[in-house]
N, C-alpha and C. Protein backbone atom coordinates (compact mmCIF):
# COMPACT_ATOMS: atom_id res chain seq x y z
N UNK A 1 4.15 -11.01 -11.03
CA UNK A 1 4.97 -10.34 -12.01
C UNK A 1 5.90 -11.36 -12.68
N UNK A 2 6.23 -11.43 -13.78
CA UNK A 2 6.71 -12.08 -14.38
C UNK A 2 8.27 -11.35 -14.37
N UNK A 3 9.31 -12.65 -14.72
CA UNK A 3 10.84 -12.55 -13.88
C UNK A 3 11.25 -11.37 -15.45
N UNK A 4 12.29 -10.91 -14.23
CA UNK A 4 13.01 -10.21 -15.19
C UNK A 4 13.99 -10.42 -16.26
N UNK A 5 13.66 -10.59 -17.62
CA UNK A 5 14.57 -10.96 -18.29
C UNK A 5 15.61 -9.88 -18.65
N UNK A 6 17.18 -10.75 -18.72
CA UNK A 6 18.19 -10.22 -18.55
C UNK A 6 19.27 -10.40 -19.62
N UNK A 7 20.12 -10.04 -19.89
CA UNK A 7 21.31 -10.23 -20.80
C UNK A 7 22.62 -9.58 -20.25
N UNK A 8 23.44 -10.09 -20.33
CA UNK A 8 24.65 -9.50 -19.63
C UNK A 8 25.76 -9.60 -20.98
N UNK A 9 26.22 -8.40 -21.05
CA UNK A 9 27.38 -8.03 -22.08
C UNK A 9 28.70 -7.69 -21.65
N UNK A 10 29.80 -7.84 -21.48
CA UNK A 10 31.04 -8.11 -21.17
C UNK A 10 32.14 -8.93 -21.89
N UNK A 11 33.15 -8.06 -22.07
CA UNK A 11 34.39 -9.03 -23.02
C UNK A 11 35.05 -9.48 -21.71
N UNK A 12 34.79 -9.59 -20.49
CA UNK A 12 35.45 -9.98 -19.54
C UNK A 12 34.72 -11.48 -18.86
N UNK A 13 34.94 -13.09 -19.57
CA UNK A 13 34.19 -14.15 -18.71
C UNK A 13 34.41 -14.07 -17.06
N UNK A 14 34.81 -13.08 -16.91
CA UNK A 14 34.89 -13.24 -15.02
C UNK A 14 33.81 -12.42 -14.56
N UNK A 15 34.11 -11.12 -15.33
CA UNK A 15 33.08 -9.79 -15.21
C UNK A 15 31.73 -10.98 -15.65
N UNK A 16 31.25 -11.23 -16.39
CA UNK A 16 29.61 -12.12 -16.66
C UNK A 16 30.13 -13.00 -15.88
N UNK A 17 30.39 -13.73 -15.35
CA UNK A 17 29.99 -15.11 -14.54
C UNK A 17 29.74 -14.58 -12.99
N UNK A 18 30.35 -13.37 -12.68
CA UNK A 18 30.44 -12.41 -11.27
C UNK A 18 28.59 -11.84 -11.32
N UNK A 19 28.02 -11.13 -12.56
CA UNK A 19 26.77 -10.90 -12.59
C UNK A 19 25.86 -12.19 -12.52
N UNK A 20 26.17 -12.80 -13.45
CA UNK A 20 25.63 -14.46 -13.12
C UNK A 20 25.55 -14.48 -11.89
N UNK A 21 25.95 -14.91 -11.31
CA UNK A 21 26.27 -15.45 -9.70
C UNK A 21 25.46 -14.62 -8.60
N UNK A 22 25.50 -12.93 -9.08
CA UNK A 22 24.79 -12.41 -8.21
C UNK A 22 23.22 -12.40 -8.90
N UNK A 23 22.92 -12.26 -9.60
CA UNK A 23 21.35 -13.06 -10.07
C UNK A 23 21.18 -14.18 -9.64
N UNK A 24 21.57 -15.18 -9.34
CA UNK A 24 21.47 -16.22 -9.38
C UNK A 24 20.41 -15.78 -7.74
N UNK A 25 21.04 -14.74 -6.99
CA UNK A 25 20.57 -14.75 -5.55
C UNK A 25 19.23 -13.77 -6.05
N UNK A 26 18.75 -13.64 -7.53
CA UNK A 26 17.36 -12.84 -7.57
C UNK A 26 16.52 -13.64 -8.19
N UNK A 27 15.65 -14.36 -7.40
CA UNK A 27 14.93 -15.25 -8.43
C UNK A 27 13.50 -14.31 -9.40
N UNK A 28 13.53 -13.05 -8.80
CA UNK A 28 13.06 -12.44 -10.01
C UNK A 28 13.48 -11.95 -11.29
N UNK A 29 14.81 -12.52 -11.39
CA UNK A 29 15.94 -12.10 -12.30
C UNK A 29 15.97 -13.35 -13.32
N UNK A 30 15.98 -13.76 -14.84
CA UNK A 30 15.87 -14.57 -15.55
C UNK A 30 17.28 -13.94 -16.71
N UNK A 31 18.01 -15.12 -16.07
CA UNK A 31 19.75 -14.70 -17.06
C UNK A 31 19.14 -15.47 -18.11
N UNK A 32 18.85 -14.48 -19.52
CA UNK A 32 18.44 -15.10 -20.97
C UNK A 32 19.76 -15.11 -21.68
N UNK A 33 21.04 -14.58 -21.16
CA UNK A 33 21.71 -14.56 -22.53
C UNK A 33 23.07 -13.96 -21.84
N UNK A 34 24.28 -13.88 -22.54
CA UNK A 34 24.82 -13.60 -22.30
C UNK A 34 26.18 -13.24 -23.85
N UNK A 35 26.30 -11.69 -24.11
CA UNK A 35 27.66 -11.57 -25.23
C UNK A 35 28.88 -11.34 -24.73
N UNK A 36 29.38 -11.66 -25.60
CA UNK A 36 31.00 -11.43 -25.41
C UNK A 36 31.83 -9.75 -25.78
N UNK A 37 30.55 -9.25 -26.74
CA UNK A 37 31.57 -8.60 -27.30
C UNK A 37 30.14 -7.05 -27.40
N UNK A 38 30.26 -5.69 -28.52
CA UNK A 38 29.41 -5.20 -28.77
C UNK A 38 28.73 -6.07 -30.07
N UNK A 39 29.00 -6.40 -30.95
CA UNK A 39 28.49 -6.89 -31.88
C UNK A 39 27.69 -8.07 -31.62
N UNK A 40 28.12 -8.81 -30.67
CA UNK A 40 27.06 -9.81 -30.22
C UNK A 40 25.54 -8.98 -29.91
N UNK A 41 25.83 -8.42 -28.66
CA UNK A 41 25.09 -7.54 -28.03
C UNK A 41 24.02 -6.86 -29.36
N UNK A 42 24.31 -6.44 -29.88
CA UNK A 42 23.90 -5.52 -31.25
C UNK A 42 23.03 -6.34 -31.84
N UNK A 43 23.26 -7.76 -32.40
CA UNK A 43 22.63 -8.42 -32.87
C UNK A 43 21.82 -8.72 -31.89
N UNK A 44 21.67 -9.17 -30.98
CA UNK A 44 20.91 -9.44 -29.58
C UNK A 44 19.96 -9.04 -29.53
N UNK A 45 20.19 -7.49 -28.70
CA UNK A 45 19.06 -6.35 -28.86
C UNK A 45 18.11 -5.99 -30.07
N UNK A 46 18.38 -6.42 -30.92
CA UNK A 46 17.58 -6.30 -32.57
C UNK A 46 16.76 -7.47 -32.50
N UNK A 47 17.07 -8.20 -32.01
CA UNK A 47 16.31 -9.42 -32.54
C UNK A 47 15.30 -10.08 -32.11
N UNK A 48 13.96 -9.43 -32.62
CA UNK A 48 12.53 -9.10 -32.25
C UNK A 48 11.97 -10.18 -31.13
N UNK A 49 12.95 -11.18 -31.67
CA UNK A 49 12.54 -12.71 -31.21
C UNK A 49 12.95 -13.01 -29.63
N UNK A 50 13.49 -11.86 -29.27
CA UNK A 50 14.47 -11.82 -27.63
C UNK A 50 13.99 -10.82 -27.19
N UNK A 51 13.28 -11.25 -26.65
CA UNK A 51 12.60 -9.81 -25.67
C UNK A 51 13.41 -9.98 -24.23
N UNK A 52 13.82 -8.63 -24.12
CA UNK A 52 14.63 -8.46 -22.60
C UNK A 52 13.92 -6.95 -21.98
N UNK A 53 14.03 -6.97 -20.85
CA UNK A 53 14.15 -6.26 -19.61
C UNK A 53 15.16 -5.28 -19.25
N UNK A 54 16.51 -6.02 -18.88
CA UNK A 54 17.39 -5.59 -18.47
C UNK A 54 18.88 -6.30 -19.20
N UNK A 55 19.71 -5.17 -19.50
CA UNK A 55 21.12 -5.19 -19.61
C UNK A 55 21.96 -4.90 -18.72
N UNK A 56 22.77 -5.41 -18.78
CA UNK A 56 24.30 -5.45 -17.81
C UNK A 56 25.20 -5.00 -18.89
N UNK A 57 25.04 -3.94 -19.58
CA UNK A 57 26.41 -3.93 -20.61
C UNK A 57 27.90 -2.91 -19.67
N UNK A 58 28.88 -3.58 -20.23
CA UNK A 58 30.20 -3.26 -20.20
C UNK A 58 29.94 -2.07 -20.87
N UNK A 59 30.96 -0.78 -21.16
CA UNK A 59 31.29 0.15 -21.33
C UNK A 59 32.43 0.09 -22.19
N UNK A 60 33.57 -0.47 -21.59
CA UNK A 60 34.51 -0.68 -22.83
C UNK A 60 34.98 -1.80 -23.50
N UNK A 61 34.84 -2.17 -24.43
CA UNK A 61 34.97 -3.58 -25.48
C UNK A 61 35.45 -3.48 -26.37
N UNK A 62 36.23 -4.37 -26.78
CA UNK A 62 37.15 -4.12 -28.14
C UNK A 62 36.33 -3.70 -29.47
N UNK A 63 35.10 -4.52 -29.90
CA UNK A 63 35.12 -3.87 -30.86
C UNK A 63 33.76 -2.99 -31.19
N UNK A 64 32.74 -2.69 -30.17
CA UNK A 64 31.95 -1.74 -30.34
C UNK A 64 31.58 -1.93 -28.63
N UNK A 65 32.11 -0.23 -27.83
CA UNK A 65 31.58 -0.06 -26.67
C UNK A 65 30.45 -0.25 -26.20
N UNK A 66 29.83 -0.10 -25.01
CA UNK A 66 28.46 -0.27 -24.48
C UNK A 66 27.78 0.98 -25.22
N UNK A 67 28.52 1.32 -24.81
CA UNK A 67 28.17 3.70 -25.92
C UNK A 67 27.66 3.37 -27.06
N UNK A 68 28.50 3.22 -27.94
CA UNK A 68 28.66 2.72 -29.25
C UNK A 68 27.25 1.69 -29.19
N UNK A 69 27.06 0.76 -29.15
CA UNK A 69 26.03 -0.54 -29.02
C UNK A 69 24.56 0.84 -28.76
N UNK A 70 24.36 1.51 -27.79
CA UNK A 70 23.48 2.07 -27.68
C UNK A 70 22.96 2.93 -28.77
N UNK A 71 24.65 4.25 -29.14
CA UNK A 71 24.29 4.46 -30.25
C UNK A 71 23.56 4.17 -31.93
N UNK A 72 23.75 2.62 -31.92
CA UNK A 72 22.99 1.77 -32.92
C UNK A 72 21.50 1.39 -32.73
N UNK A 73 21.14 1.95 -31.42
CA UNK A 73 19.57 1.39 -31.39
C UNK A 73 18.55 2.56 -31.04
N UNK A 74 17.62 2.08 -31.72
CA UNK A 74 16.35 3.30 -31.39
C UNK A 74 16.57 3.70 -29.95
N UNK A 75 16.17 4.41 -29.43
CA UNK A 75 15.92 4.96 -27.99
C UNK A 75 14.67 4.18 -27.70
N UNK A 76 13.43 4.19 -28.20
CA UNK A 76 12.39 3.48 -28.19
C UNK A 76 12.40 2.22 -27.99
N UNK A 77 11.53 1.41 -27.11
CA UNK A 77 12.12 0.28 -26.42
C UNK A 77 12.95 -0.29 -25.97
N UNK A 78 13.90 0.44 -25.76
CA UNK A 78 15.02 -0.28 -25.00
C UNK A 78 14.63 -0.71 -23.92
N UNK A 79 15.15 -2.24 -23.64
CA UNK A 79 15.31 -2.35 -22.39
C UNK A 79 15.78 -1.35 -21.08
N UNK A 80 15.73 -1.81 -20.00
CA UNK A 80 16.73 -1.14 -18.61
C UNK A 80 18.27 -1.23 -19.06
N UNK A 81 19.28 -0.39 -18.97
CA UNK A 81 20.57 -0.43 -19.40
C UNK A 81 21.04 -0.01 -17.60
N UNK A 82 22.25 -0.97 -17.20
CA UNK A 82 22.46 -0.65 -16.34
C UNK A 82 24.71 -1.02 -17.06
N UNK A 83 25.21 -0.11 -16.97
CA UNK A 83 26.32 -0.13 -17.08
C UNK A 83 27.11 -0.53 -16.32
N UNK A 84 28.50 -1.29 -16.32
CA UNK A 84 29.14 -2.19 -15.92
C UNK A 84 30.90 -1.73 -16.14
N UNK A 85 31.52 -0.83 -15.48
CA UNK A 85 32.82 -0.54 -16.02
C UNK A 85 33.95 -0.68 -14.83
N UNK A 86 35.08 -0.64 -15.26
CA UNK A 86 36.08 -0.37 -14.02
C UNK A 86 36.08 0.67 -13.96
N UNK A 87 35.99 1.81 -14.83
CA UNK A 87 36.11 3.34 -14.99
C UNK A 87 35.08 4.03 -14.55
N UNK A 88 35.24 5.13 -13.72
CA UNK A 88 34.22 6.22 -13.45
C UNK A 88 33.71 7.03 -13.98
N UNK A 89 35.24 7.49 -15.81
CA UNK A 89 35.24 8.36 -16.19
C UNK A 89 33.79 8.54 -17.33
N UNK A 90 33.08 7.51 -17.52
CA UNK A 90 32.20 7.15 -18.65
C UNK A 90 30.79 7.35 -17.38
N UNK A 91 30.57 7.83 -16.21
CA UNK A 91 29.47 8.44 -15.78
C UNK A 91 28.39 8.82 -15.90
N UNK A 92 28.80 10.14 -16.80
CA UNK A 92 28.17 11.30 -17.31
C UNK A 92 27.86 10.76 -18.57
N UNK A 93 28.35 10.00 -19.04
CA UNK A 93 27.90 9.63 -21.00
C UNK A 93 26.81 8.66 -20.46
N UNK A 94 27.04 7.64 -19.63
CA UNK A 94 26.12 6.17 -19.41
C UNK A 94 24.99 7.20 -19.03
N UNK A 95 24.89 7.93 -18.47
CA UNK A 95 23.48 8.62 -17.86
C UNK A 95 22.63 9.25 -19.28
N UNK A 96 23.61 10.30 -19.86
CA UNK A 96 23.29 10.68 -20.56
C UNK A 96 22.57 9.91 -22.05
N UNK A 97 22.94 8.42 -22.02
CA UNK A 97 22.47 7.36 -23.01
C UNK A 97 21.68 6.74 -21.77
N UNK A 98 20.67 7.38 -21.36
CA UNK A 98 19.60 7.41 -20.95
C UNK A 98 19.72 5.52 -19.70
N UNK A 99 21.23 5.18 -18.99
CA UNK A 99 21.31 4.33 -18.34
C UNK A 99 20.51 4.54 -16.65
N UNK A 100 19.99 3.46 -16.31
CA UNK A 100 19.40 3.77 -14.84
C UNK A 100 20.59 3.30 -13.77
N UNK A 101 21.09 2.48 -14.12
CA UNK A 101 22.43 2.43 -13.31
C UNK A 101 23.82 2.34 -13.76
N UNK A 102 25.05 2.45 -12.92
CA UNK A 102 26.45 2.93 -13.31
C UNK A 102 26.86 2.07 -11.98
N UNK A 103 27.56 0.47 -12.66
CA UNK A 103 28.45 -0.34 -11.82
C UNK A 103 29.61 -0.13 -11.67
N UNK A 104 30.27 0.06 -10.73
CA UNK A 104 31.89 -0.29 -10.90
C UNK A 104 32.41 -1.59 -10.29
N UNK A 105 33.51 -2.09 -11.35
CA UNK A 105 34.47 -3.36 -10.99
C UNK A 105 35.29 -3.36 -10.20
N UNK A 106 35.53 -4.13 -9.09
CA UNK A 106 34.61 -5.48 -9.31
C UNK A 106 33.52 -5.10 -8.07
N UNK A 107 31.93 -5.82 -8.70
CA UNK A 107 30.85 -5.50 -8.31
C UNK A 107 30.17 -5.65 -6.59
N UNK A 108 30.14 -4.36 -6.07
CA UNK A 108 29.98 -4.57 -4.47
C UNK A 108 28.61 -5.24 -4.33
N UNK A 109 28.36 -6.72 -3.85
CA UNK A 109 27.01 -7.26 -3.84
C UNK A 109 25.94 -6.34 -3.14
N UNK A 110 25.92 -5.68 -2.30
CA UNK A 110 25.22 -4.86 -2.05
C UNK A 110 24.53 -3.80 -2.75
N UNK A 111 25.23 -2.30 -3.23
CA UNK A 111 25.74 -1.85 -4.31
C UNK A 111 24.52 -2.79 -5.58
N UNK A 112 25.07 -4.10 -5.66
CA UNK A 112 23.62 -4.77 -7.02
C UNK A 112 22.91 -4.69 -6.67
N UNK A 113 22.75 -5.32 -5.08
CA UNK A 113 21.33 -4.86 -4.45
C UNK A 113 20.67 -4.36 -4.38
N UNK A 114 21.05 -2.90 -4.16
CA UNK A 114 20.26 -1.69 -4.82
C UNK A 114 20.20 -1.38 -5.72
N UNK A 115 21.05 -2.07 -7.03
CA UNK A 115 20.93 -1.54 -8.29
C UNK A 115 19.37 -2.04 -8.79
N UNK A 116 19.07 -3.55 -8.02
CA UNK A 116 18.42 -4.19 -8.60
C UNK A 116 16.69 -3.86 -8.68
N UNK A 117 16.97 -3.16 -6.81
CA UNK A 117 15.87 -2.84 -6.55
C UNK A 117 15.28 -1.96 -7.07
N UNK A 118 15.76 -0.71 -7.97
CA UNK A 118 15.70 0.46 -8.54
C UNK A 118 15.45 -0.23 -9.95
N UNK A 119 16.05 -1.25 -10.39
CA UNK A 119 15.33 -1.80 -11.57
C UNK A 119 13.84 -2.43 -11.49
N UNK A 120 13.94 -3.11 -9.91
CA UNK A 120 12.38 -3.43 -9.86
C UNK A 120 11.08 -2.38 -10.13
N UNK A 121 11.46 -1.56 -9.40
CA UNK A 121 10.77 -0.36 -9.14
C UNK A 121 10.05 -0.22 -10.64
N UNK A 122 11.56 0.40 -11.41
CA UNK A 122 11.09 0.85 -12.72
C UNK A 122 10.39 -0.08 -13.95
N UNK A 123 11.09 -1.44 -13.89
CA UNK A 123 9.95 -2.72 -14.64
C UNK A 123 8.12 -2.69 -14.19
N UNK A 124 8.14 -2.57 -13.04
CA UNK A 124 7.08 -2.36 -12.51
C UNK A 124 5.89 -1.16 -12.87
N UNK A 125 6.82 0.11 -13.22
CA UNK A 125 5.95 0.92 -13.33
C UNK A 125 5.71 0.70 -14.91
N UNK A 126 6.98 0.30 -15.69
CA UNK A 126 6.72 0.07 -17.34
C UNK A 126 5.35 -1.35 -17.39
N UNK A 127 5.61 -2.25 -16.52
CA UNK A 127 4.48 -2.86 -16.86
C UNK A 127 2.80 -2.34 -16.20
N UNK A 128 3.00 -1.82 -15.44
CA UNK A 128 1.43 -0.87 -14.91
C UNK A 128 1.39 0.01 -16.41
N UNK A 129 2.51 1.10 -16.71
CA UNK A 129 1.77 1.39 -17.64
C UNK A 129 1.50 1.33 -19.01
N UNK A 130 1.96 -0.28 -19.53
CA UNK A 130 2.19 -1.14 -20.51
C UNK A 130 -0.01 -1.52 -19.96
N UNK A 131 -0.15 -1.93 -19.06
CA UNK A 131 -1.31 -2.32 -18.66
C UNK A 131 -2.63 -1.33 -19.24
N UNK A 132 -1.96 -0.12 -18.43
CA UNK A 132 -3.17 1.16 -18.51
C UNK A 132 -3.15 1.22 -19.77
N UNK A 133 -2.55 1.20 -20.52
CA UNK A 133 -2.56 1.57 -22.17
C UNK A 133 -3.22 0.39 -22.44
N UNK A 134 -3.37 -0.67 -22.39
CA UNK A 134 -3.54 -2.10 -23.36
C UNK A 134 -5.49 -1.18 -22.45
N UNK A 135 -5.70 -1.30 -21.36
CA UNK A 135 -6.85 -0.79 -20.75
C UNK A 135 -7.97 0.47 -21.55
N UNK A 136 -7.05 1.30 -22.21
CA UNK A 136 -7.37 2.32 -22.85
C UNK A 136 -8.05 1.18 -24.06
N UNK A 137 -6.91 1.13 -24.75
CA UNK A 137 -7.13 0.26 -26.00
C UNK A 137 -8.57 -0.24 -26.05
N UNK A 138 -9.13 -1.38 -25.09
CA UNK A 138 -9.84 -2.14 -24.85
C UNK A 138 -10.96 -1.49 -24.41
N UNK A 139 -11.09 -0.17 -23.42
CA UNK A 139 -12.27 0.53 -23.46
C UNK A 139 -12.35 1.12 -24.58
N UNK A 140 -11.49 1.83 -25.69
CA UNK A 140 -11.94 2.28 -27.13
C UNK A 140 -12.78 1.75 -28.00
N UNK A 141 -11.64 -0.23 -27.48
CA UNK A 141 -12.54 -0.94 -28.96
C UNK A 141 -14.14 -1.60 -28.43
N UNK A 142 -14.42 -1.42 -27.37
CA UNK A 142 -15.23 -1.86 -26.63
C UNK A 142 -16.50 -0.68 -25.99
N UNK A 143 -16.31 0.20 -26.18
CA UNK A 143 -17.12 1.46 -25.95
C UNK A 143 -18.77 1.54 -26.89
N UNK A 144 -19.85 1.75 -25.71
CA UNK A 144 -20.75 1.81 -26.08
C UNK A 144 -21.44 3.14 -26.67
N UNK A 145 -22.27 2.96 -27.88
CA UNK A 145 -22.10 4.35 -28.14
C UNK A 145 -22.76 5.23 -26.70
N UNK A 146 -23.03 5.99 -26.94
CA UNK A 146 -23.62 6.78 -25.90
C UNK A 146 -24.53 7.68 -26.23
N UNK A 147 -25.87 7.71 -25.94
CA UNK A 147 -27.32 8.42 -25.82
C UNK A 147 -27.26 9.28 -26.15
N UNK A 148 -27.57 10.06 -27.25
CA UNK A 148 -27.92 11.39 -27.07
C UNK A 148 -28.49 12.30 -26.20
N UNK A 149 -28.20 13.61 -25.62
CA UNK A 149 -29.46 14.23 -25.04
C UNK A 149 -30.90 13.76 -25.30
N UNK A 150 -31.09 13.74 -26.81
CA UNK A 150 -32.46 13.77 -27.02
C UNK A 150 -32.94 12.69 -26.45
N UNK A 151 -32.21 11.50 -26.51
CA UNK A 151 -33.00 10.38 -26.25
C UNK A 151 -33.35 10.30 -24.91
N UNK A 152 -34.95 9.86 -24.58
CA UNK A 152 -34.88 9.18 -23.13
C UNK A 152 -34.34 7.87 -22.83
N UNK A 153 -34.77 7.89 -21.56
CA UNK A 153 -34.09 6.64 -20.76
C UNK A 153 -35.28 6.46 -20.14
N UNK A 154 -35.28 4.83 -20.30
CA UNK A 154 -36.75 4.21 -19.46
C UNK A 154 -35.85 4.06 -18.26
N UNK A 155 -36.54 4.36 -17.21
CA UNK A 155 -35.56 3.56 -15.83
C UNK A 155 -36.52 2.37 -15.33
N UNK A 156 -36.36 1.51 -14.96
CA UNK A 156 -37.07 0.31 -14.46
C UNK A 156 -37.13 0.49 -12.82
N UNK A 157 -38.95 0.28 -12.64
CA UNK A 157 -39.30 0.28 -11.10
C UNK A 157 -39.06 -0.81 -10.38
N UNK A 158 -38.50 -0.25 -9.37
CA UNK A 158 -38.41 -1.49 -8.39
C UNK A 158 -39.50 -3.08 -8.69
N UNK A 159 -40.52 -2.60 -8.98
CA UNK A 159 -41.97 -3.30 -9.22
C UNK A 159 -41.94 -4.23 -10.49
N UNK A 160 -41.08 -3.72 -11.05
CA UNK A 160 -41.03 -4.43 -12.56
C UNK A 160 -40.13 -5.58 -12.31
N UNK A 161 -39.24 -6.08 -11.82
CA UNK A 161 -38.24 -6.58 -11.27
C UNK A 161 -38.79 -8.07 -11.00
């Protein structure tokens, strides 16, 4: 399986260098990037040329929230969003903007541990069924026609062989 690419969003350099550090202990984890702000982030996620996996976004940021940042992007392809706050009170919204996990500060290494593993899980099943589809595809374009009733079928005797 190929590593998980990652981006971590936070107006806090302690909050990202703290996620840093605990990736650092996932070598299936690939830190591609890292914003400061929502608008970084925003541009980030758009930009066809950066394919990611997984986010670490913050929740509250001066000038466009983790909320906000989501609200600007298709629902369709998003990466894994795993939220990152001191606050509890933003829960129910991070779930509801369709997040698989909800961190609180400052981050219990364990606690990532399992965050992470629950991200494995789910990369895993997006690439099986990223697979089965490309599989479909390829039996479509590759499909033989197929016999009519009417037609026979010679079968070949053992003898002919």
């Amino acid at each position: 399986m190929e590593r998980i690419r990652t981006l971590i969003v936070d107006d806090e350099p302690l909050a990202r260098r703290r996620i840093a550090q605990l990736l650092e202990l996932a070598p299936d984890c690939a830190l591609v990037g890292e914003c400061r702000n929502g608008t970084e982030a925003l541009a980030r996620l758009t930009d066809p040329a950066f394919p990611l996996d997984l986010v670490f976004l913050d929740v509250q940021m001066p000038d466009l929230s983790g909320l906000q940042v989501l609200q600007h992007l298709p629902a369709q392809g998003l990466p894994l969003i795993v939220f990152v706050t001191a606050y509890d009170r933003y829960t129910l919204q991070a779930f509801e903007a369709h997040a698989v996990d909800y961190l609180l500060k400052p981050i219990d290494p364990d606690r990532f541990g399992r965050c992470l593993a629950h991200v494995r899980e789910l990369v895993q099943q997006r690439t099986s069924l990223q697979l089965y589809q490309q599989l479909q595809t390829l039996a479509r374009e590759v499909a033989l026609p197929r016999p009519s009733p009417d037609t026979a079928l010679e079968v070949a005797r053992p003898e002919q062989f």
